[in-house]
Protein backbone atom coordinates (compact mmCIF):
# COMPACT_ATOMS: atom_id res chain seq x y z
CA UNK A 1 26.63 -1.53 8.58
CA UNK A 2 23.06 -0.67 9.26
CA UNK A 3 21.29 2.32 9.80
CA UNK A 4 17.91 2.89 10.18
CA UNK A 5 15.74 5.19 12.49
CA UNK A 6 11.85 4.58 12.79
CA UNK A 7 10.74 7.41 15.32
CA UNK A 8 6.87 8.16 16.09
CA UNK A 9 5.83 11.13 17.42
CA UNK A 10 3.98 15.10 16.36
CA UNK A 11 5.17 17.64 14.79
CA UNK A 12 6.04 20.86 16.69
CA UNK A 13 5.46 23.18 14.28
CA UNK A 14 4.34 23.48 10.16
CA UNK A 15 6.87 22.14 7.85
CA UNK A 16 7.89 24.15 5.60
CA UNK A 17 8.32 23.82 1.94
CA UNK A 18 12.42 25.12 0.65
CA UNK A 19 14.30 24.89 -2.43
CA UNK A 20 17.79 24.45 -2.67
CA UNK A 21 19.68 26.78 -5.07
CA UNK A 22 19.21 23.33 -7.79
CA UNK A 23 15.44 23.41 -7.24
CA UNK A 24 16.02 20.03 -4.97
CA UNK A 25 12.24 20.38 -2.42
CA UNK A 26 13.46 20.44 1.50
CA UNK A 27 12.06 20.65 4.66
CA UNK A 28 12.89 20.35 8.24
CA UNK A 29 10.97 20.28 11.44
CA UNK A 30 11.09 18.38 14.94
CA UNK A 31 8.86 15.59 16.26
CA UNK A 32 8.49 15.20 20.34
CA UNK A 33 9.01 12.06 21.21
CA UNK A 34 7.43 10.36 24.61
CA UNK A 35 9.77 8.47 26.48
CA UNK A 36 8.42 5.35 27.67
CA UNK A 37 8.95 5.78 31.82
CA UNK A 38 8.70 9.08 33.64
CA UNK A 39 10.75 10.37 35.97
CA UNK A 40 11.49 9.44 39.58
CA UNK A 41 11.36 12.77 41.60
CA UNK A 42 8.05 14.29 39.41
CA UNK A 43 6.53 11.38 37.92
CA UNK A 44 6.18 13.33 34.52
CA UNK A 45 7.38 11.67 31.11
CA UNK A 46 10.00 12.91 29.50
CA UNK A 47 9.71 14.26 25.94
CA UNK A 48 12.73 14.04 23.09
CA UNK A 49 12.56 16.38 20.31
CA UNK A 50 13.84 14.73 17.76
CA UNK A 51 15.19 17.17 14.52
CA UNK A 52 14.06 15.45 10.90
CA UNK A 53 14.81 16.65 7.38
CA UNK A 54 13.15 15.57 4.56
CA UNK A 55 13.88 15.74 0.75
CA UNK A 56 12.10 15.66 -2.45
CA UNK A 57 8.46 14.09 -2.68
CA UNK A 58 8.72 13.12 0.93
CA UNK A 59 9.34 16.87 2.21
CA UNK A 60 6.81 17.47 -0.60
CA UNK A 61 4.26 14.67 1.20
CA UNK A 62 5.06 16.05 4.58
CA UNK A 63 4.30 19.61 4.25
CA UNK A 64 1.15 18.96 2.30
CA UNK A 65 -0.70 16.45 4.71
CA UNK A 66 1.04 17.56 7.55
CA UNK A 67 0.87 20.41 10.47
CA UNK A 68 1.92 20.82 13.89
CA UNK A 69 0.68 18.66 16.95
CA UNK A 70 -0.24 15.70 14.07
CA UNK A 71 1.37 12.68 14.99
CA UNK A 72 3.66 11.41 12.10
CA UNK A 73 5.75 8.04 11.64
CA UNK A 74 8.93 8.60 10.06
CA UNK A 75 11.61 6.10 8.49
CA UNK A 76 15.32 7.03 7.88
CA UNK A 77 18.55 6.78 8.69
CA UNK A 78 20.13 8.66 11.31
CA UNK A 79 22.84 11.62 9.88
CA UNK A 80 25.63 13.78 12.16
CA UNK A 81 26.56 16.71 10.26
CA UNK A 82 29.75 18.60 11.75
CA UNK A 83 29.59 22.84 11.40
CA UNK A 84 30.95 26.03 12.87
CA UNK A 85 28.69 27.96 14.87
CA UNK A 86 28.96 32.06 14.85
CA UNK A 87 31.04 32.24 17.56
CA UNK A 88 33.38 30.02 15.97
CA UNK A 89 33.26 26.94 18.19
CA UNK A 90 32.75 23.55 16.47
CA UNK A 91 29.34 21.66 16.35
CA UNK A 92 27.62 18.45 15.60
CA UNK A 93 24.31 17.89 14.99
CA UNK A 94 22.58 14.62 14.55
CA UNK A 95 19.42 14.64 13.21
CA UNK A 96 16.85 11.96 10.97
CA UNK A 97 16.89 12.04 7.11
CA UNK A 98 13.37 10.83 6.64
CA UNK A 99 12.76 8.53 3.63
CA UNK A 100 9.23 8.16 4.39
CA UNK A 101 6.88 9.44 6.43
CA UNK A 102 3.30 7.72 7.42
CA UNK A 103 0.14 8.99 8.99
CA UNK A 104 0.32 7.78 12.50
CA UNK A 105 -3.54 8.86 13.10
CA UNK A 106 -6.71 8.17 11.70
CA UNK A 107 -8.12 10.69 8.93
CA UNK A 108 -9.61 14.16 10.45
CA UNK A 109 -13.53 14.42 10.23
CA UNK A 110 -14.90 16.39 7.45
CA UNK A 111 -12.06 15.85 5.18
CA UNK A 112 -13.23 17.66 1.66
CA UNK A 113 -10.79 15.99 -0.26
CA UNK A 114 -7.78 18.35 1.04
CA UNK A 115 -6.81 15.82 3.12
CA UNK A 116 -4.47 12.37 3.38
CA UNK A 117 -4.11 10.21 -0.11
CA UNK A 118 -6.07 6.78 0.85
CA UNK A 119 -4.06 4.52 2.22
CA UNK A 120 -2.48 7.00 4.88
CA UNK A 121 0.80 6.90 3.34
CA UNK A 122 3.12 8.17 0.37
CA UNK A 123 1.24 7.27 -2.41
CA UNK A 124 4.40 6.04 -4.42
CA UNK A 125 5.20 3.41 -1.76
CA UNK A 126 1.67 2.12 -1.79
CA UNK A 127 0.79 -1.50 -3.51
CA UNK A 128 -1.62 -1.83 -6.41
CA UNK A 129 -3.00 -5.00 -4.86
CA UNK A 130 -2.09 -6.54 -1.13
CA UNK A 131 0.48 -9.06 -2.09
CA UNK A 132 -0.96 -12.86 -1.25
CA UNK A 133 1.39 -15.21 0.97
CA UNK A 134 2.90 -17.84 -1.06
CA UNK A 135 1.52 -20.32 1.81
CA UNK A 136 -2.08 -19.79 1.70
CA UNK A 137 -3.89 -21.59 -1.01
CA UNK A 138 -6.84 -21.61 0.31
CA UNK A 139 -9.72 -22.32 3.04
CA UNK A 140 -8.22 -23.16 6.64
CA UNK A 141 -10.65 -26.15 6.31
CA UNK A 142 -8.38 -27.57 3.56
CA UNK A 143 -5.19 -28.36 5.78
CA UNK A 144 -5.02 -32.00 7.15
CA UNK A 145 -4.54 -32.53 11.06
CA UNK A 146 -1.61 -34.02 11.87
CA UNK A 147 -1.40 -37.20 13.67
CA UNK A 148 0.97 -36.90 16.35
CA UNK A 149 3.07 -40.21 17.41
CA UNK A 150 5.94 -38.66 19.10
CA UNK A 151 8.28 -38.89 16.06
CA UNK A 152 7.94 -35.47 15.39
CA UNK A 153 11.21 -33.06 15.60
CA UNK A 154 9.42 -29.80 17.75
């Protein structure tokens, strides 16, 4: 099975830093989400508010770089949890556990060093070095043209 969630959008209010009773970081917030047509009788776009909870150094990440109307890029998985609401009646709730979360805008002006960790992501999914394809080995000048005599197979 496969289940994964990559949702772009901005935050509609401050995330806020929890605890759980075990000292495990948490936070949880809501993104609004453009739909991509608007509708037929107004000719306004829709908007999706899509609930996200974070854990650990990503709900750490999140609610240090992050505050409301920023856009953010989250990966996840999609989660339904099932509960019983005051009144008694049963409930489900579907919402995104984020794994990671991405700056989906380009660094504010004036940043005095409270701001985003280069790169514009979670530091510990950053690379030391940007990997090299195992297919380039060189200049673009140093691959032969190919004489075409019809024998090829595409």
């Amino acid at each position: 099975m496969f289940n994964k969630a990559i949702v772009m959008g901005r935050l509609t209010v401050d995330p806020e830093l929890r605890q759980t009773a075990g000292g495990i970081p948490v936070t949880s917030f809501s993104i609004a989400v453009n739909r991509a047509f608007v509708a037929k009788g107004t000719g306004e776009r829709q908007v999706d508010f899509l609930d996200i909870v974070a854990w650990r150094t990503t709900a750490e990440f999140i609610c240090r770089y992050f505050t409301k109307g920023r856009p953010i890029l989250v990966e996840g998985s999609i989660q339904v949890r099932n509960y019983v609401d005051k009144a008694g009646n049963n409930r489900r709730a579907w919402e995104i556990v984020a794994e990671n979360a991405y700056f989906a805008d380009s660094r504010p002006s004036g940043d005095g060093g409270g701001g985003a960790p280069d790169g514009y992501r979670r530091q510990d999914s950053l690379p030391q070095e940007a990997p090299t394809p195992a297919y380039v080995s060189g200049n673009v000048d140093d691959f032969a043209e190919i004489d075409d005599d019809g024998d090829l197979p595409f």
